[in-house]
C-alpha atoms as a PDB file:
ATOM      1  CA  UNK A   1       0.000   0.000   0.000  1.00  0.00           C
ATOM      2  CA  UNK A   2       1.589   3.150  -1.333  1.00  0.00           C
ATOM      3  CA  UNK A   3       1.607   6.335   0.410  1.00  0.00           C
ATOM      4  CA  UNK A   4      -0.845   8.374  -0.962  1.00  0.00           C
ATOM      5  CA  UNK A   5      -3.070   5.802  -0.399  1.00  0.00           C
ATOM      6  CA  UNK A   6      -2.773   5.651   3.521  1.00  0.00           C
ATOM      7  CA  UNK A   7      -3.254   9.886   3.445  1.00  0.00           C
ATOM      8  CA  UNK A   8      -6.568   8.999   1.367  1.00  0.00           C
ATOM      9  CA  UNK A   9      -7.623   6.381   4.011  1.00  0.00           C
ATOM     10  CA  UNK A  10      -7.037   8.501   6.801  1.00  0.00           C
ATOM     11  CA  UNK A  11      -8.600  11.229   5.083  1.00  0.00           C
ATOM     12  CA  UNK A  12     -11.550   8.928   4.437  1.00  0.00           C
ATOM     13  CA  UNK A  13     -11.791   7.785   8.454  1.00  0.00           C
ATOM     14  CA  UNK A  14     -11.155  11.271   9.933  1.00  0.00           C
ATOM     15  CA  UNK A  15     -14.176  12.883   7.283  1.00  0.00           C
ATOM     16  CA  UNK A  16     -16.621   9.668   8.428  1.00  0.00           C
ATOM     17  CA  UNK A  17     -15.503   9.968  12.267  1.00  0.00           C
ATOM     18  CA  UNK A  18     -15.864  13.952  12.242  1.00  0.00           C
ATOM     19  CA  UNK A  19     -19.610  13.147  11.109  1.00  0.00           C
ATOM     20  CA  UNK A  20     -21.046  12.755  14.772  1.00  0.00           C
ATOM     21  CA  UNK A  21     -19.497  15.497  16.164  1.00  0.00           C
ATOM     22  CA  UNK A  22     -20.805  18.053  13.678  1.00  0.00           C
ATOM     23  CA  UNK A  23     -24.541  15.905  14.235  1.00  0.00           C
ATOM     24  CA  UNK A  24     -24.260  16.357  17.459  1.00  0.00           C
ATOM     25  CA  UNK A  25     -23.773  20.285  17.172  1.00  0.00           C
ATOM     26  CA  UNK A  26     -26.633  20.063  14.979  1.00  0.00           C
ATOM     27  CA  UNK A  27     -29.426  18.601  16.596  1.00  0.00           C
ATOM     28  CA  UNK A  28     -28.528  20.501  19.966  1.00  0.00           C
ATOM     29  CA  UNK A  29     -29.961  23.474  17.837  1.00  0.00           C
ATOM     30  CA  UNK A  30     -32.316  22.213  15.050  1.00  0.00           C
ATOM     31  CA  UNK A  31     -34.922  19.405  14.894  1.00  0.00           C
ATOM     32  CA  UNK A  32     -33.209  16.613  13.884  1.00  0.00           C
ATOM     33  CA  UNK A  33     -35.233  15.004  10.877  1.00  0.00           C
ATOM     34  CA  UNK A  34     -35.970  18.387   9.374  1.00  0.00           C
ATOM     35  CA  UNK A  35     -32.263  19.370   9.391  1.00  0.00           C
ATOM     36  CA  UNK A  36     -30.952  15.940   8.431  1.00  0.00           C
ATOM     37  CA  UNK A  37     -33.573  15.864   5.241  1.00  0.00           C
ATOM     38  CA  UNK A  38     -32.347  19.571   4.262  1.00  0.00           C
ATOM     39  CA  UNK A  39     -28.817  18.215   4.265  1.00  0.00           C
ATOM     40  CA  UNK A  40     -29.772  15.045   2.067  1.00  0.00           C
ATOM     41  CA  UNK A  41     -31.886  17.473  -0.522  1.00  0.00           C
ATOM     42  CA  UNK A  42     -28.823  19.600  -0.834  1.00  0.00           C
ATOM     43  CA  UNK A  43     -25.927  17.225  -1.052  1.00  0.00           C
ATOM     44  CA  UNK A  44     -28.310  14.716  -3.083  1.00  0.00           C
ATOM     45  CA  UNK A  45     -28.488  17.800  -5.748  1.00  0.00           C
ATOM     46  CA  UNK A  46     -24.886  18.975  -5.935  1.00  0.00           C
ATOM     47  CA  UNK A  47     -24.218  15.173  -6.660  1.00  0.00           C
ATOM     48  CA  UNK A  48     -26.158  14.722  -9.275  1.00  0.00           C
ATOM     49  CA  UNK A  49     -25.295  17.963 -10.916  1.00  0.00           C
ATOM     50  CA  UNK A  50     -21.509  16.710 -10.307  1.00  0.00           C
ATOM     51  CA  UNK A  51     -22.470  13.334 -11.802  1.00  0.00           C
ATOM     52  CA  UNK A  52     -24.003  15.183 -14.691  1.00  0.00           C
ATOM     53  CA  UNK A  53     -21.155  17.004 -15.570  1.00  0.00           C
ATOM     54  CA  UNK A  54     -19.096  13.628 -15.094  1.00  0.00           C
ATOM     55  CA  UNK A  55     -21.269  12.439 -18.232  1.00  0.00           C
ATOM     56  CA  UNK A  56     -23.259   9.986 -15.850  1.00  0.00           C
ATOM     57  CA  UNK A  57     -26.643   9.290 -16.153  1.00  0.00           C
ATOM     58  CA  UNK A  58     -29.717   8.564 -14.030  1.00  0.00           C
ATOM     59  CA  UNK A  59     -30.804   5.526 -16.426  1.00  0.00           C
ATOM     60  CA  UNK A  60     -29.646   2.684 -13.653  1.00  0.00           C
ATOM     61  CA  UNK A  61     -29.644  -0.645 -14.197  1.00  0.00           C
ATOM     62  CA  UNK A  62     -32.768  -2.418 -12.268  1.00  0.00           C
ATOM     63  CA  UNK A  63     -30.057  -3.602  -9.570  1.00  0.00           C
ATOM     64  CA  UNK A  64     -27.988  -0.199  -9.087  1.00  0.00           C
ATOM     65  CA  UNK A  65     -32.298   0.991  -8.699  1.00  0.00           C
ATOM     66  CA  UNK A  66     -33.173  -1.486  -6.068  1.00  0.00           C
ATOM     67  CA  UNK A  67     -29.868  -1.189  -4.102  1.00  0.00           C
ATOM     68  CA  UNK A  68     -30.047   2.727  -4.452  1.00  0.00           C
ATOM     69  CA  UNK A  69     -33.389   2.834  -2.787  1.00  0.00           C
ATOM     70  CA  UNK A  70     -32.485   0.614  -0.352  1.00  0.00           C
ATOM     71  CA  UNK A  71     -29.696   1.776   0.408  1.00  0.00           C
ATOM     72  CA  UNK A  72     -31.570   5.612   0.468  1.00  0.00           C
ATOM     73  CA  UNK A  73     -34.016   3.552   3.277  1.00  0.00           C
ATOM     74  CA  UNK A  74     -32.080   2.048   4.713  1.00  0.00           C
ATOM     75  CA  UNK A  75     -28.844   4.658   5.048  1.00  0.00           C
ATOM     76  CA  UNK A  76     -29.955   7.925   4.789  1.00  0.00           C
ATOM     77  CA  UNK A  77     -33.592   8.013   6.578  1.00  0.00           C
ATOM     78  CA  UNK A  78     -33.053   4.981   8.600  1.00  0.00           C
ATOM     79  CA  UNK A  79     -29.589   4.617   9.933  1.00  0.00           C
ATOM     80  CA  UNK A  80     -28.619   8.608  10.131  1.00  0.00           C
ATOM     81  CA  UNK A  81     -32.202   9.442  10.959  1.00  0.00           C
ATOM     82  CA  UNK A  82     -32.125   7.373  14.152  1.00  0.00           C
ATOM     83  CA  UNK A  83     -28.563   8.577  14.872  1.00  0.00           C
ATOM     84  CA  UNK A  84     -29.929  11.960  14.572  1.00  0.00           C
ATOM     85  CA  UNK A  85     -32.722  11.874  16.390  1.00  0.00           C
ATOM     86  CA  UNK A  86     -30.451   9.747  19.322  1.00  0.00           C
ATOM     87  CA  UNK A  87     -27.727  12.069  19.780  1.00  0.00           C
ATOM     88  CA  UNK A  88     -29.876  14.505  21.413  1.00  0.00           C
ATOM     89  CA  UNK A  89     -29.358  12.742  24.616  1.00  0.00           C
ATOM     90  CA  UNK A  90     -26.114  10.333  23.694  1.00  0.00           C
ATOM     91  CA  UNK A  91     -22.694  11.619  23.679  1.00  0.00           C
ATOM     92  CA  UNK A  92     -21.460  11.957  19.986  1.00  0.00           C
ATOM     93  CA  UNK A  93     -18.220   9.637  21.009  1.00  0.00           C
ATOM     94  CA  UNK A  94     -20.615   6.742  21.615  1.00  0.00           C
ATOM     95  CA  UNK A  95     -22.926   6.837  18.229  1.00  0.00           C
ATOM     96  CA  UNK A  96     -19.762   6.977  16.778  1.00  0.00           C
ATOM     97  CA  UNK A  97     -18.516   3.874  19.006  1.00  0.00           C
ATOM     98  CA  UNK A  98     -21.786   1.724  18.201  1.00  0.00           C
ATOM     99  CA  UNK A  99     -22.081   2.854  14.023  1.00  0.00           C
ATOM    100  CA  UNK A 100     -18.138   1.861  13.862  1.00  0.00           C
ATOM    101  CA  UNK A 101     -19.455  -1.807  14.305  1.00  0.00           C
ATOM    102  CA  UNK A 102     -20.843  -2.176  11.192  1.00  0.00           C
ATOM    103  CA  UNK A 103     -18.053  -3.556   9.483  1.00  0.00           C
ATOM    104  CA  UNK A 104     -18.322  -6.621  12.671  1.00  0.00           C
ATOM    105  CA  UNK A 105     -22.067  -6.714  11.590  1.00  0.00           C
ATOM    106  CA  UNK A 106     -21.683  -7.042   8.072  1.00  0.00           C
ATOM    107  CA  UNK A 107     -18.823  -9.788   8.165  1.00  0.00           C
ATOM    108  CA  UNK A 108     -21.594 -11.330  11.123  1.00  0.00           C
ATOM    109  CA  UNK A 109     -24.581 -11.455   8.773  1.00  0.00           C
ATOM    110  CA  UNK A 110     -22.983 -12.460   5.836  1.00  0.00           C
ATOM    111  CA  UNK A 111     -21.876 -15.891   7.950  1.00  0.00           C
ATOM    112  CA  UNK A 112     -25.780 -16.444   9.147  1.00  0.00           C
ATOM    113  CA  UNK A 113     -27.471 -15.376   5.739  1.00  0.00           C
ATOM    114  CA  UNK A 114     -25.536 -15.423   3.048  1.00  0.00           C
ATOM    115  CA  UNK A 115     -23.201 -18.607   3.501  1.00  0.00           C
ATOM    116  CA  UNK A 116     -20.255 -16.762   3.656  1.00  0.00           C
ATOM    117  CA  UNK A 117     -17.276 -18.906   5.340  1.00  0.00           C
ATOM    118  CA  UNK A 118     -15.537 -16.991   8.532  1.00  0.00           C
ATOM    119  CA  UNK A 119     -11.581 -17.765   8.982  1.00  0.00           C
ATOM    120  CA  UNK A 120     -10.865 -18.228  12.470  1.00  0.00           C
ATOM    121  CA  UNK A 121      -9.038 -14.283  12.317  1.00  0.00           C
ATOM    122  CA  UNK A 122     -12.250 -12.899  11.470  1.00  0.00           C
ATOM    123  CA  UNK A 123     -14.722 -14.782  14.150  1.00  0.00           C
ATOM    124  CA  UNK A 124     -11.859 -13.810  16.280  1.00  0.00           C
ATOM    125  CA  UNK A 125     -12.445  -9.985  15.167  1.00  0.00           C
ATOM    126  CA  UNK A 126     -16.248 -10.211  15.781  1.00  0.00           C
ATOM    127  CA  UNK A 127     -15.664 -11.857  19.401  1.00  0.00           C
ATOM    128  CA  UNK A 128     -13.100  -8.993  20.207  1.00  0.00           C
ATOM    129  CA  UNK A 129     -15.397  -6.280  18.588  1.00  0.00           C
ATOM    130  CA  UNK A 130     -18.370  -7.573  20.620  1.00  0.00           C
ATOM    131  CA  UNK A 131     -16.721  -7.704  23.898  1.00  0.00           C
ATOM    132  CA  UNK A 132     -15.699  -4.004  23.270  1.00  0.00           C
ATOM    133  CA  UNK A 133     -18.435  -3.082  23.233  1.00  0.00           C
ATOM    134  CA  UNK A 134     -19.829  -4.805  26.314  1.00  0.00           C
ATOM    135  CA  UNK A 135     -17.011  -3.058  27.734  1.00  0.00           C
ATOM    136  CA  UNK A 136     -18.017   0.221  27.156  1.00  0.00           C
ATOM    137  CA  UNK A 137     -21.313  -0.076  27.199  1.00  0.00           C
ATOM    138  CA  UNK A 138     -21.030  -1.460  31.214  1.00  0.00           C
ATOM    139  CA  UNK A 139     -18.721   0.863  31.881  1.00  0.00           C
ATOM    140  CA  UNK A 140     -21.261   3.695  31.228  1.00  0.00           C
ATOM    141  CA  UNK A 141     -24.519   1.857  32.348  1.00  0.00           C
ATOM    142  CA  UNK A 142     -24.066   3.440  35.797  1.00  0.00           C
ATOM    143  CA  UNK A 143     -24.015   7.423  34.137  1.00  0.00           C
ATOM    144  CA  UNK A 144     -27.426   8.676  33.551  1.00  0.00           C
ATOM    145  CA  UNK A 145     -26.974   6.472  30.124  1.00  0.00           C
ATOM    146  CA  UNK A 146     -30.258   6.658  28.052  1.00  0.00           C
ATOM    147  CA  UNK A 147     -31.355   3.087  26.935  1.00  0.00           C
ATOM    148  CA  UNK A 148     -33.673   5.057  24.139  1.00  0.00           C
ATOM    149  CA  UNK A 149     -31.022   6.679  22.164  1.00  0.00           C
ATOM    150  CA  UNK A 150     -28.967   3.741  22.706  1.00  0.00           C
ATOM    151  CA  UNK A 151     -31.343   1.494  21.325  1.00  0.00           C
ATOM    152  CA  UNK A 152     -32.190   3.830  18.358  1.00  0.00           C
ATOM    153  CA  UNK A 153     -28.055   3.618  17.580  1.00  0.00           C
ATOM    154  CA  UNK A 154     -27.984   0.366  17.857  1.00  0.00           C
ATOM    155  CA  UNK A 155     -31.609   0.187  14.975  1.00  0.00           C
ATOM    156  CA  UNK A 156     -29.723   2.805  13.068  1.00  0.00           C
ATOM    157  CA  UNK A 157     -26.218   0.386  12.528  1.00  0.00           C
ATOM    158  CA  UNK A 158     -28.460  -2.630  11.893  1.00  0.00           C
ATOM    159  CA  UNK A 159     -30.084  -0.577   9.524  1.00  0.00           C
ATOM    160  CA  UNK A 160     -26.483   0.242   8.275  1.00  0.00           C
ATOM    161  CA  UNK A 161     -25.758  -2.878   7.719  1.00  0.00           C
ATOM    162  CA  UNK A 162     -28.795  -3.737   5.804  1.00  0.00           C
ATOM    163  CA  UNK A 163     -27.789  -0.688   3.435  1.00  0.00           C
ATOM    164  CA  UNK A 164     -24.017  -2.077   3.423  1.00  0.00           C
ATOM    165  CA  UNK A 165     -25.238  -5.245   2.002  1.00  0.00           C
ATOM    166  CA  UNK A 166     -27.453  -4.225  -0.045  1.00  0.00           C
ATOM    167  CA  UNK A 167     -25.079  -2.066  -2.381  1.00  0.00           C
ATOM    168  CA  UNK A 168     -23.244  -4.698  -3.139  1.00  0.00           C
ATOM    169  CA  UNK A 169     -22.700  -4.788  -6.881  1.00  0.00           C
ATOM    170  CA  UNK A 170     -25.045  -1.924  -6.899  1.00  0.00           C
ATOM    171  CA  UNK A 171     -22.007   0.300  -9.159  1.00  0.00           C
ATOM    172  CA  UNK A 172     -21.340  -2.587 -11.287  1.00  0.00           C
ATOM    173  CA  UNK A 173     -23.027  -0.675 -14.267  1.00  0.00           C
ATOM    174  CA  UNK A 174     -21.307   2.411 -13.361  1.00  0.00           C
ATOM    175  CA  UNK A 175     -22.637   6.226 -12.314  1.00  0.00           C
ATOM    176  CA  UNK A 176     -21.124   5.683  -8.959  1.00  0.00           C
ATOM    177  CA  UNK A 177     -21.965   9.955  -8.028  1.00  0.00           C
ATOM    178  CA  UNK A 178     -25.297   9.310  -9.687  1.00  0.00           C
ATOM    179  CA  UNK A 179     -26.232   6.406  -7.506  1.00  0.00           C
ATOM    180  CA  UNK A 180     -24.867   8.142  -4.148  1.00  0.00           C
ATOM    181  CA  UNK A 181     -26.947  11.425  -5.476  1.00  0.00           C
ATOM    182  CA  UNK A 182     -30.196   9.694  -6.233  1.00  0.00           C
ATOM    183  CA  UNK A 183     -29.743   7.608  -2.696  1.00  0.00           C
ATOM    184  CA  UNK A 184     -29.553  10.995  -0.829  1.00  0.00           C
ATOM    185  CA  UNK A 185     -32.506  12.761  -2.686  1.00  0.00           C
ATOM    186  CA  UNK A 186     -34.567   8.999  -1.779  1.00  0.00           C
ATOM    187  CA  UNK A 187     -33.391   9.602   1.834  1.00  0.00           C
ATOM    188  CA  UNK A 188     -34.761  13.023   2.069  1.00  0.00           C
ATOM    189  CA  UNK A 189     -37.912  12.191   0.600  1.00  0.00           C
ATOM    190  CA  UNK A 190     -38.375   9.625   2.681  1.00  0.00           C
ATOM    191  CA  UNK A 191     -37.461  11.599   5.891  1.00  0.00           C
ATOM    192  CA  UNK A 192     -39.160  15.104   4.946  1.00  0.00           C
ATOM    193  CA  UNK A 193     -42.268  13.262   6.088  1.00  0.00           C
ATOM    194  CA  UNK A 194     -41.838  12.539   9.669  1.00  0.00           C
ATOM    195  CA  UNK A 195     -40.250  15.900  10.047  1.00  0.00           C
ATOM    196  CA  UNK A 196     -42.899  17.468   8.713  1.00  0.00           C
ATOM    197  CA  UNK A 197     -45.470  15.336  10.403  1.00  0.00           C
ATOM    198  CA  UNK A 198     -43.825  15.103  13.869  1.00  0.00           C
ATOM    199  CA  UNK A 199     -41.082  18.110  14.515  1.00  0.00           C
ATOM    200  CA  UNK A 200     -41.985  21.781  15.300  1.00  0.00           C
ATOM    201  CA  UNK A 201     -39.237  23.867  13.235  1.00  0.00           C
ATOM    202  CA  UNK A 202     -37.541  25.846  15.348  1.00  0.00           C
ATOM    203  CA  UNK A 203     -33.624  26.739  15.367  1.00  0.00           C
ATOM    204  CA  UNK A 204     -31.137  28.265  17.552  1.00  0.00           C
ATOM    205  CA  UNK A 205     -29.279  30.020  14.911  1.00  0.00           C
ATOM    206  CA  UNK A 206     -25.523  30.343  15.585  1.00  0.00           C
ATOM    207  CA  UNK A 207     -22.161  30.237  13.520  1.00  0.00           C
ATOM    208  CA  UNK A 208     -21.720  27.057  14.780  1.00  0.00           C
ATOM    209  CA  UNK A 209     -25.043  25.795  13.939  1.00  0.00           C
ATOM    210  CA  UNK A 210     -24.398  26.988   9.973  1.00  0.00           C
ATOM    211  CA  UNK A 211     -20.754  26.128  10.009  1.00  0.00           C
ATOM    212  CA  UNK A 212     -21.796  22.188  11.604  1.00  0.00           C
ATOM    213  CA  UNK A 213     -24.449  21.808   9.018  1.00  0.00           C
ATOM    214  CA  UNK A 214     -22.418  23.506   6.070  1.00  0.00           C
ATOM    215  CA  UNK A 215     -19.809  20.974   7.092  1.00  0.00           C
ATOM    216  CA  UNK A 216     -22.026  17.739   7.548  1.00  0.00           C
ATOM    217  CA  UNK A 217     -23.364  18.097   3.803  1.00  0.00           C
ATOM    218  CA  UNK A 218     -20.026  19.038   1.802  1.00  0.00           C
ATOM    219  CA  UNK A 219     -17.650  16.866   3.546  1.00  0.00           C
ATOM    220  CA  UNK A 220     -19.242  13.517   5.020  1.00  0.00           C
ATOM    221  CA  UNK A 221     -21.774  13.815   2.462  1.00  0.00           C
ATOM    222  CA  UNK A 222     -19.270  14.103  -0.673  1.00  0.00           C
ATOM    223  CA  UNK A 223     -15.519  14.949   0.043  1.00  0.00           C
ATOM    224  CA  UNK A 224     -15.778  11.662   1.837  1.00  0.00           C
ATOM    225  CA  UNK A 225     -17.485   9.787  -1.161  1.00  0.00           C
ATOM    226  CA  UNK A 226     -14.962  11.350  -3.138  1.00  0.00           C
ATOM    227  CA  UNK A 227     -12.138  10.365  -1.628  1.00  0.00           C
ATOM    228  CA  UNK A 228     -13.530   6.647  -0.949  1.00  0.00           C
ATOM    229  CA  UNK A 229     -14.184   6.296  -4.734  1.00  0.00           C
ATOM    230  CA  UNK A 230     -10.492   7.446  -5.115  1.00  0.00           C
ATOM    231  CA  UNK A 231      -9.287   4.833  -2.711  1.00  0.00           C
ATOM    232  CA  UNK A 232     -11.340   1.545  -3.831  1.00  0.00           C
ATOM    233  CA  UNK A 233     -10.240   2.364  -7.150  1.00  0.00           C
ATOM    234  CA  UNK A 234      -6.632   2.421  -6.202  1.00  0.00           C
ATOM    235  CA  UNK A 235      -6.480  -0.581  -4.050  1.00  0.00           C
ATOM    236  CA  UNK A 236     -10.164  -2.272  -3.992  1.00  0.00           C
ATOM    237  CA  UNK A 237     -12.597  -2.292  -1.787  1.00  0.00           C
ATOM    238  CA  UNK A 238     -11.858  -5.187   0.581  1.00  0.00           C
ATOM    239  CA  UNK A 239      -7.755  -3.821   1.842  1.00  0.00           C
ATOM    240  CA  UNK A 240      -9.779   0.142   1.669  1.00  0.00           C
ATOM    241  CA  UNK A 241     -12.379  -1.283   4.272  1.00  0.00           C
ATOM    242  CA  UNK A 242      -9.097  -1.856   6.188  1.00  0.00           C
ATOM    243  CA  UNK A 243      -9.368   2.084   7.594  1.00  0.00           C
ATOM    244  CA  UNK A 244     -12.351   1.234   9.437  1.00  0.00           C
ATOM    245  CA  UNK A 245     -10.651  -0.148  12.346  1.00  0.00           C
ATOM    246  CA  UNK A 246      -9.716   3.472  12.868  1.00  0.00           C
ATOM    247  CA  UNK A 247     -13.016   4.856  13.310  1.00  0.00           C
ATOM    248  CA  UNK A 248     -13.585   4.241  16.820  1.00  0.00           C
ATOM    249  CA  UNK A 249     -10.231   5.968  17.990  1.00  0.00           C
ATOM    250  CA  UNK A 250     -10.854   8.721  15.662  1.00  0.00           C
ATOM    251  CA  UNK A 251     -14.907   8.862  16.573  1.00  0.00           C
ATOM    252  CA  UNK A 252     -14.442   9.716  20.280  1.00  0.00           C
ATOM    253  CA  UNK A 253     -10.926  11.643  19.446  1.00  0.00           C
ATOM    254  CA  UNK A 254     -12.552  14.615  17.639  1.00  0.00           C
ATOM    255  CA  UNK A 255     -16.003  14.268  20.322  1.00  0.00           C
ATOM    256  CA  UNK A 256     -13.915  15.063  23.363  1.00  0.00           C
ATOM    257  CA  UNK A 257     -11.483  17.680  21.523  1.00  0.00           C
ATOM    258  CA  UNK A 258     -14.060  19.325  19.410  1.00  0.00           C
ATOM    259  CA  UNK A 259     -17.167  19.166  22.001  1.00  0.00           C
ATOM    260  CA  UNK A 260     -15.243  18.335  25.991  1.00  0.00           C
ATOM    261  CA  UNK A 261     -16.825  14.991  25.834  1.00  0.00           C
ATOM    262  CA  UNK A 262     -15.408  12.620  29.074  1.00  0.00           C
ATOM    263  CA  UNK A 263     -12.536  10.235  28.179  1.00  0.00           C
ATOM    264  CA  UNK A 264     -13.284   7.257  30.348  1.00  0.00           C
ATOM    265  CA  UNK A 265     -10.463   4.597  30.885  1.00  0.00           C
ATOM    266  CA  UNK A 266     -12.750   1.933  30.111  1.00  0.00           C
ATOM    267  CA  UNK A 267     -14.188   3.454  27.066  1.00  0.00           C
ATOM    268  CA  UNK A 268     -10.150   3.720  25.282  1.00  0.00           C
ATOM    269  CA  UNK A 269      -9.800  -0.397  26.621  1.00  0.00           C
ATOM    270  CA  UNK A 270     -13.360  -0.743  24.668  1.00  0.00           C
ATOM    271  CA  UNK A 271     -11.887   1.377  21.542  1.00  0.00           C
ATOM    272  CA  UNK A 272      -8.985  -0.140  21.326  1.00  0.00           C
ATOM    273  CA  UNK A 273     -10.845  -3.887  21.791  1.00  0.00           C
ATOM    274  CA  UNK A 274     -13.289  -2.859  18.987  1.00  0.00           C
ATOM    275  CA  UNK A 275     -10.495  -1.453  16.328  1.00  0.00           C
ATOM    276  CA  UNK A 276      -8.565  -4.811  16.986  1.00  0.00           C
ATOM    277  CA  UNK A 277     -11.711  -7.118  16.159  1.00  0.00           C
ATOM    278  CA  UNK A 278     -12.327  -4.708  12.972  1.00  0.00           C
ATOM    279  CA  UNK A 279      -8.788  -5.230  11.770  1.00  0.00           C
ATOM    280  CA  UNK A 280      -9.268  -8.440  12.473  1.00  0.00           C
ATOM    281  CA  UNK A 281     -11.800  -9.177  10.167  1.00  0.00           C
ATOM    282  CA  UNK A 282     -11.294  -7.146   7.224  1.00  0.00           C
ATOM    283  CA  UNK A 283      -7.490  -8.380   7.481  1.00  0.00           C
ATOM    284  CA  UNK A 284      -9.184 -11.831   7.769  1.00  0.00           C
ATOM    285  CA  UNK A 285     -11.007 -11.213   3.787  1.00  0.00           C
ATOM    286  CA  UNK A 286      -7.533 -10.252   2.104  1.00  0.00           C
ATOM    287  CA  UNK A 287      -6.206 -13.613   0.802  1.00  0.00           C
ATOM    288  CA  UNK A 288      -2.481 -14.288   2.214  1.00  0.00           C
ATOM    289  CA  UNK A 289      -0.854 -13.531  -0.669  1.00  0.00           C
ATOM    290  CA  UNK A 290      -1.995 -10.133  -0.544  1.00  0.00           C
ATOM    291  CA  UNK A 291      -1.530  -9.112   3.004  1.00  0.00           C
ATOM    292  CA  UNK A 292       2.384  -8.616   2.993  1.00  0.00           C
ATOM    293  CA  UNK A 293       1.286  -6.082   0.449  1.00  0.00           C
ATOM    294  CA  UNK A 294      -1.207  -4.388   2.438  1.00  0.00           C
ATOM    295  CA  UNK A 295       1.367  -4.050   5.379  1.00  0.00           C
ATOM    296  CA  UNK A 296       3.997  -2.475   3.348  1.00  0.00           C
END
C-alpha cells in the first residue's frame, strides 16, 4: 500500500468519524429530521449535478435501482435518521462507538445469511469487537446512560448494515456519483415526512449551527465519497475497508477535543478492543498472498 493511499484512508476515516461530532452540534440546535432531510436534498443535488457534468446518467440498471433505494431507506432516513434523532441525549463519542461496528455486523450477517465462510481471524475480530463493546457499554450503564437513544443507535447500525449489504454490486453498471446522489434525494424524501409530520421547526441560529451543518453536507456527504471512490479504485474495496478499524479511535478523538466529551479509561480499553476485532476481520477477507502487500 503506497503512500498516498494511507493519506486517502485517513482522510476517508477522519471525514466519516468527524460526522457525529458536527450531528451532534446540529441537533442541539435544530430538529433533527428536518435538518438531516435539508442536508440530504442539498448534497443529493450537488451530486447529481456533479455526476451530470461527469457524463453519468440517471438511467440505472434495475439492480444499481433497487440497491439505491435501499440503500436511500435504509442509510440515509433509517440509519442517520435514528442517529440523529439519538444524539440529542447520547454523547457523539458513543454513536460513533456503536455505528463503527458495522463492518463486525456485516462480516456477522454475511456468515448467518448469506453462507459466507468466517476464517478463524475474522470470528476472532467479531468476538473482540463484541466484547468491546460490552465493555463500554457497562462501563457507562451506571451514568445517567439513556437506553432510548442507545437502542435507536444500535436500529440505526443494523439498519447500516442492511444498506451495506445491499449495495453490493449496486455500481457494477457504473454512475457511482449518480447512484450516491439519487440515494440521498430517496433519503430526504423519505425523511421530509416525519419531520414534517412530527417536529416543530424551530432553530437556535448560531455560527456554529451553519458552520456544523455547512460541514455535515459538503464533507461527510461528498468529500468523503470522493475520496472513498479514489481509494477503492486504487487498491479495492476489501484492503480500503481496512481504515475502518480506525473509526472508533478517531470517533471519540474529535467528540472530546471538538465538544469536551469525558474520556473514560474503560471506554479507550473498549476502543482499542473494537479497532482490533475490525482489523481483524477485514485483514481476515484479504487472501495471504496479498496481506504482505497491504502491510507495506
Amino acid at each position: 500500500m503506497d503512500i498516498r493511499a494511507i493519506l486517502m484512508g485517513l482522510a476517508f476515516a477522519v471525514m466519516w468519524s468527524s460526522a457525529f461530532t458536527s450531528a451532534r452540534i446540529i441537533v442541539a440546535a435544530a430538529p433533527p429530521l428536518s435538518a438531516l432531510a435539508l442536508r440530504f436534498l442539498i448534497s443529493g443535488l450537488l451530486a447529481v449535478v456533479i455526476a451530470k457534468a461527469m457524463g453519468q446518467s440517471w438511467r440505472l440498471t434495475r439492480g444499481q435501482w433497487r440497491a439505491t433505494i435501499v440503500f436511500g431507506i435504509c442509510q440515509n432516513a433509517l440509519y442517520l435518521g435514528l442517529n440523529f434523532v439519538a444524539m440529542q441525549t447520547v454523547e457523539a463519542s458513543l454513536a460513533a462507538i456503536i455505528a463503527s461496528t458495522m463492518p463486525l455486523l456485516v462480516a456477522l450477517s454475511g456468515w448467518l445469511f448469506l453462507g459466507e465462510k468466517l476464517r478463524p481471524q475474522a470470528l476472532f475480530g467479531l468476538v473482540a469487537g463484541m466484547a468491546g463493546v460490552a465493555i463500554i457499554m457497562g462501563a457507562r450503564f451506571g451514568g445517567g446512560l439513556d437506553m432510548m437513544g442507545v437502542l435507536l443507535c444500535v436500529l440505526g447500525v443494523i439498519a447500516l448494515t442492511v444498506a451495506t449489504l445491499s449495495l453490493r454490486g449496486a455500481t457494477s453498471g457504473g454512475n457511482f456519483m449518480m447512484v450516491v446522489g439519487l440515494q440521498m434525494l430517496i433519503g430526504s424524501a423519505v425523511l421530509w415526512v416525519p419531520a414534517l409530520t412530527l417536529e416543530t421547526v424551530q432553530v437556535d441560529w448560531s455560527v456554529s449551527l451553519v458552520a456544523a451543518f455547512v460541514y455535515t453536507t459538503l464533507v461527510p456527504g461528498l468529500a468523503a465519497t470522493f475520496v472513498w471512490v479514489l481509494l477503492v479504485n486504487r487498491i479495492g474495496a476489501v484492503r480500503s475497508a481496512t481504515f475502518h478499524f480506525l473509526n472508533p479511535f478517531l470517533g471519540v478523538a474529535i467528540a472530546a477535543v471538538l465538544l469536551g466529551e469525558a474520556l473514560r479509561p474503560l471506554d479507550l480499553l473498549g476502543v482499542a478492543v473494537i479497532a482490533a476485532g475490525i482489523l481483524a476481520v477485514q485483514l481476515a477477507k484479504i487472501p495471504a498472498s496479498e496481506r504482505e502487500t497491504v502491510k507495506n
